[in-house]
Protein backbone atom coordinates (compact mmCIF):
# COMPACT_ATOMS: atom_id res chain seq x y z
CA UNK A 1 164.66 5.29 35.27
CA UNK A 2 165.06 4.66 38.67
CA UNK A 3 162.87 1.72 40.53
CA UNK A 4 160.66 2.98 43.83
CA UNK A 5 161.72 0.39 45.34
CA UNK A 6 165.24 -1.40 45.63
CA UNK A 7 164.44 -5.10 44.62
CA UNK A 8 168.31 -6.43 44.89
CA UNK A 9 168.02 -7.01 48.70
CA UNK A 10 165.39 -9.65 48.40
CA UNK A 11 166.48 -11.56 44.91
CA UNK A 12 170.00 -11.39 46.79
CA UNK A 13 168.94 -13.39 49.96
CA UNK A 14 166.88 -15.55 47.68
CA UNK A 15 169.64 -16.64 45.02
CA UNK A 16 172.26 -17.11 47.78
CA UNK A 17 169.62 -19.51 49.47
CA UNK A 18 169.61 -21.56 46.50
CA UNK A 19 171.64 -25.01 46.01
CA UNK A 20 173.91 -24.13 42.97
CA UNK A 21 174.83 -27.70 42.04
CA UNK A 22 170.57 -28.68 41.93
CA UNK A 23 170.21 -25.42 39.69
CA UNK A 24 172.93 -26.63 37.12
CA UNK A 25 171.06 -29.86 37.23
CA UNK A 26 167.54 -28.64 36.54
CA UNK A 27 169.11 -27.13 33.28
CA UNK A 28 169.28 -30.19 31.93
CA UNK A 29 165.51 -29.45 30.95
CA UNK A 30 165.82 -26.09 29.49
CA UNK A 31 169.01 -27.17 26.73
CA UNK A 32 167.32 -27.48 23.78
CA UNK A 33 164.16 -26.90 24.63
CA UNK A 34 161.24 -25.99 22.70
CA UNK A 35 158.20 -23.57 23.65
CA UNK A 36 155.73 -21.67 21.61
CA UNK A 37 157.72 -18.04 21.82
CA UNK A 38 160.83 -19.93 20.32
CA UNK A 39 159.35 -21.56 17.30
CA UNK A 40 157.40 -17.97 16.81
CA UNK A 41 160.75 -16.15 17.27
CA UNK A 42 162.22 -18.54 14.53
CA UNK A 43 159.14 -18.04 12.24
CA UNK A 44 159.56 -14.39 12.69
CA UNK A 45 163.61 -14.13 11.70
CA UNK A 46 164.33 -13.03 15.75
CA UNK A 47 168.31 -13.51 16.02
CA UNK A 48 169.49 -11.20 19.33
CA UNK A 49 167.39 -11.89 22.05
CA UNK A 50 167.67 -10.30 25.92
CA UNK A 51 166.68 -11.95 28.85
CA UNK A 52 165.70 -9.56 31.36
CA UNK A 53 165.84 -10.62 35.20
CA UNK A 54 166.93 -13.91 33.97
CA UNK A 55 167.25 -15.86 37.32
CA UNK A 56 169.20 -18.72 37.17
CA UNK A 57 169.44 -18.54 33.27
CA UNK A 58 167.00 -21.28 32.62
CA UNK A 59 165.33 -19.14 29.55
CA UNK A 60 168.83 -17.66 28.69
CA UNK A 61 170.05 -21.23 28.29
CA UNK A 62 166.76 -22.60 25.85
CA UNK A 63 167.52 -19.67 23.80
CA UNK A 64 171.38 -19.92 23.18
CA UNK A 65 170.47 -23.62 23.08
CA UNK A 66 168.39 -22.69 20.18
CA UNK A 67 170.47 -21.10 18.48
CA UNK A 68 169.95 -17.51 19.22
CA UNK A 69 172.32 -14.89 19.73
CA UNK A 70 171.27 -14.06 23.49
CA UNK A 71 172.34 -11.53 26.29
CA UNK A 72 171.02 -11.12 29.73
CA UNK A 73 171.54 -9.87 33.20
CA UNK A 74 169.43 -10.03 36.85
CA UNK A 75 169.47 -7.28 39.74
CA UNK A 76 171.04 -9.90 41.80
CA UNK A 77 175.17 -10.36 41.25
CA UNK A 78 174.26 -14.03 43.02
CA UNK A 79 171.83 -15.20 39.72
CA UNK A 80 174.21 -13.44 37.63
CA UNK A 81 176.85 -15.79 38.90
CA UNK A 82 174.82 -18.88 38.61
CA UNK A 83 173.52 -18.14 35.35
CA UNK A 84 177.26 -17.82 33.62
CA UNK A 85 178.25 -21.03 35.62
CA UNK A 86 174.94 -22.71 34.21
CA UNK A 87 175.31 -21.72 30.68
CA UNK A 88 179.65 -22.92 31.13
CA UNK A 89 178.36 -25.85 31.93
CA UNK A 90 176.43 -26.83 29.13
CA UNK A 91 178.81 -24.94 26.57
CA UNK A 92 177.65 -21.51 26.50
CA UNK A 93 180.20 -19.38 28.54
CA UNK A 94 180.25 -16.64 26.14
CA UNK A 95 176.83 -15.87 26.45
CA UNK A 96 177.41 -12.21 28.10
CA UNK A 97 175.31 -11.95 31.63
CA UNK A 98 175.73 -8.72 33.35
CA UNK A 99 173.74 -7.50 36.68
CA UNK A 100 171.18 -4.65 35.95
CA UNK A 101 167.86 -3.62 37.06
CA UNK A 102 164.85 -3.68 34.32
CA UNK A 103 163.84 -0.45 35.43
CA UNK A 104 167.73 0.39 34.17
CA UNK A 105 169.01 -1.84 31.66
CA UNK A 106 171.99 -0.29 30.40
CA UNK A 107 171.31 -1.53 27.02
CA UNK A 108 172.27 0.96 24.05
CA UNK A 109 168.70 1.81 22.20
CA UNK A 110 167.43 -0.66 19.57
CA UNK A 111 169.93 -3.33 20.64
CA UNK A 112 168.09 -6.47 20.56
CA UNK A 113 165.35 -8.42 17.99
CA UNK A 114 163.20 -9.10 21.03
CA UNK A 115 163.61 -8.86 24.56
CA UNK A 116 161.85 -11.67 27.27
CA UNK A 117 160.89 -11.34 30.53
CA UNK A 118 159.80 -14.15 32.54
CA UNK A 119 157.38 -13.88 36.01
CA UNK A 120 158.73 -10.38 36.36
CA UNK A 121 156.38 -7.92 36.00
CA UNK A 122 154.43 -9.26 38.72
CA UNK A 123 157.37 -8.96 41.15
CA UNK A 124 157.46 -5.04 40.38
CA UNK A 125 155.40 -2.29 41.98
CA UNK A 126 152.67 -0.65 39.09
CA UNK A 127 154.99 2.40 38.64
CA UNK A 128 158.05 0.09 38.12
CA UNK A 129 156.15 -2.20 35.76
CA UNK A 130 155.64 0.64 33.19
CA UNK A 131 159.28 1.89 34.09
CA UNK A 132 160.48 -1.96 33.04
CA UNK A 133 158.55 -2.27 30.30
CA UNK A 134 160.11 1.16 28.87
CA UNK A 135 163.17 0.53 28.99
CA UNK A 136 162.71 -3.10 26.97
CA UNK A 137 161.08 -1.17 24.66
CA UNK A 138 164.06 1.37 24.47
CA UNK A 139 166.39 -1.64 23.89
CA UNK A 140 164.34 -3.50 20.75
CA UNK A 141 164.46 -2.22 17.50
CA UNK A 142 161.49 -1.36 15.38
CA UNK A 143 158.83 -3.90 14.50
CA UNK A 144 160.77 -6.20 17.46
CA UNK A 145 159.36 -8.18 20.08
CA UNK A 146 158.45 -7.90 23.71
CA UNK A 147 157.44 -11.09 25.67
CA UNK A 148 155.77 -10.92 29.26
CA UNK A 149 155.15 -13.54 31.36
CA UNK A 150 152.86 -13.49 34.57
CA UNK A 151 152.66 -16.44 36.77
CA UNK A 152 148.87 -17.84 37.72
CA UNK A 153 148.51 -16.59 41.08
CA UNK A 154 147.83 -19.34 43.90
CA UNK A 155 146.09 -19.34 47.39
CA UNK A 156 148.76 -19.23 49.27
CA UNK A 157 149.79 -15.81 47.44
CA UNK A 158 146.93 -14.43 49.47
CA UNK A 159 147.32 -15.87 52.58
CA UNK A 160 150.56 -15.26 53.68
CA UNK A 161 150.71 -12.05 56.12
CA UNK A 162 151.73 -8.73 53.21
CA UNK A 163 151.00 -5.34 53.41
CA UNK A 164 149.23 -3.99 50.21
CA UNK A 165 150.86 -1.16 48.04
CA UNK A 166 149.35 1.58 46.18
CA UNK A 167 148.52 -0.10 43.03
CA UNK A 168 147.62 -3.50 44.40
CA UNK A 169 151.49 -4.70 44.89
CA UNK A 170 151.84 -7.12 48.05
CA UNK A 171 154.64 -7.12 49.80
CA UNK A 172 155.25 -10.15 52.47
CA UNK A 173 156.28 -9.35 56.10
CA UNK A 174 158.48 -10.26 58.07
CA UNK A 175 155.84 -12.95 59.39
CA UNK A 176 156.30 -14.45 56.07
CA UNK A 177 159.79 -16.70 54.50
CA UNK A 178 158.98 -14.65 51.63
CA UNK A 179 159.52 -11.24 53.52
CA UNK A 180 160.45 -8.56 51.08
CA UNK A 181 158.95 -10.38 48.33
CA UNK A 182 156.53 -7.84 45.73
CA UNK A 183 153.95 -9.56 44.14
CA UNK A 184 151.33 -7.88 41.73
CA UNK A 185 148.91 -10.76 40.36
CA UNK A 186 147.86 -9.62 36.74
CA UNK A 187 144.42 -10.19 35.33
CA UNK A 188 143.50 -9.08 32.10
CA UNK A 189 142.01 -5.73 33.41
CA UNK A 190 145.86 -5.19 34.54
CA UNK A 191 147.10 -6.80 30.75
CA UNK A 192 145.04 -4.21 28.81
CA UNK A 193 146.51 -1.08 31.64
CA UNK A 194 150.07 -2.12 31.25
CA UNK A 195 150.13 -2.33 27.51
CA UNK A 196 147.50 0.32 26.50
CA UNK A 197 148.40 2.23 23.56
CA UNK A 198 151.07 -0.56 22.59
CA UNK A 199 150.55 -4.17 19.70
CA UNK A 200 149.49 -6.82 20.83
CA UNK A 201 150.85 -9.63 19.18
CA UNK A 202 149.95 -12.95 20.86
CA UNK A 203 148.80 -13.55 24.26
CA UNK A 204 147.88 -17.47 25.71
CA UNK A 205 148.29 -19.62 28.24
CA UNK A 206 150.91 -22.32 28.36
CA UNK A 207 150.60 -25.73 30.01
CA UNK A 208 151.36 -24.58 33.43
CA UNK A 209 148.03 -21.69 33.02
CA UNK A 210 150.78 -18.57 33.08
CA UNK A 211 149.81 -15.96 30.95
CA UNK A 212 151.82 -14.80 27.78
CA UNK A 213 151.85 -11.63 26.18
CA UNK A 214 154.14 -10.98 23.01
CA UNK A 215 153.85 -6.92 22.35
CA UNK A 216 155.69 -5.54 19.05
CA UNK A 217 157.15 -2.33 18.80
């Protein structure tokens, strides 16, 4: 399942801007942490988790720091590296991190108890969102979990220069210090499109007003 649109370029530039040593510190928050999705992952007998487009492995970390038996990977080699030198850090170096796109995981079918993906979808263009959410659905096993997260969208999301996709993706310009940047905010109208004909599990806010939504295969 290849992605319209190469997204490695941008996340890339992005990770490479980042200060490594201020990443490994921030972690600090996310070993051991708790959130709703873990305890309901406990409750539910989840063991093997992936962590799609996992960033600096902030999410990969609260779940191996949790005690789960978690994989994950990023399209950009640059988070890949940060996330294995995170999760060293804090005792989790065998944690296996790979780079992949989540329009092409790479994943054998029925892998994993539940697969996350955090502020994701909204970086992808419509056609790659259903693409993506395919192929996590390929890698969980029956009666597994799917967990989407969509960040609240904020003013400034609309004010900085973009050209808008077919769809309703943005893309920033080069006006913009987010140029090359896709962002599709998701309303409920966009929920119910992306995960028609699919189970709804859960879906909530948390403290910070992103929305949640836990599918089931």
């Amino acid at each position: 399942m290849k992605a319209d649109i190469d997204y490695s370029e941008y996340w890339e530039r992005c990770w490479n801007e980042e200060d490594a040593e201020a990443l490994e510190k921030w972690l600090e928050d996310w070993n051991h942490a708790g959130s709703e999705e873990i305890e309901y992952f406990k409750a539910q007998g989840v063991r093997t988790i992936c962590d799609a487009a996992c960033g600096f492995g902030a999410h990969t970390l609260a779940f191996a720091s949790n005690g789960f038996d978690v994989a994950a990977f990023d399209v950009s080699p640059k988070a890949v590296e940060l996330t294995r030198a995170g999760l060293a850090r804090y005792g989790y170096g065998d944690v296996s991190v790979q780079v992949a796109s989540i329009t092409d995981i790479g994943y054998d079918d029925e892998t994993f108890d539940a697969a996350t993906a955090y502020a994701v979808f909204d970086h992808l263009t419509e056609d790659d969102a259903k693409r993506a959410l395919a192929e996590m659905l390929r890698i969980v096993k029956p009666g597994g979990f799917i967990l989407l997260s969509f960040d609240a969208p904020e003013e400034d999301d609309f004010l900085c220069p973009h050209e808008l996709l077919a769809g309703g993706s943005m893309v920033y310009g080069a006006e913009s210090e987010r140029e090359g940047l896709i962002f599709r905010p998701f309303d409920d109208a966009k929920v119910v499109a992306l995960t028609a004909g699919h189970t709804v599990a859960r879906q909530w806010r948390n403290r910070k007003g992103d929305l949640l939504v836990l599918l089931q295969k």
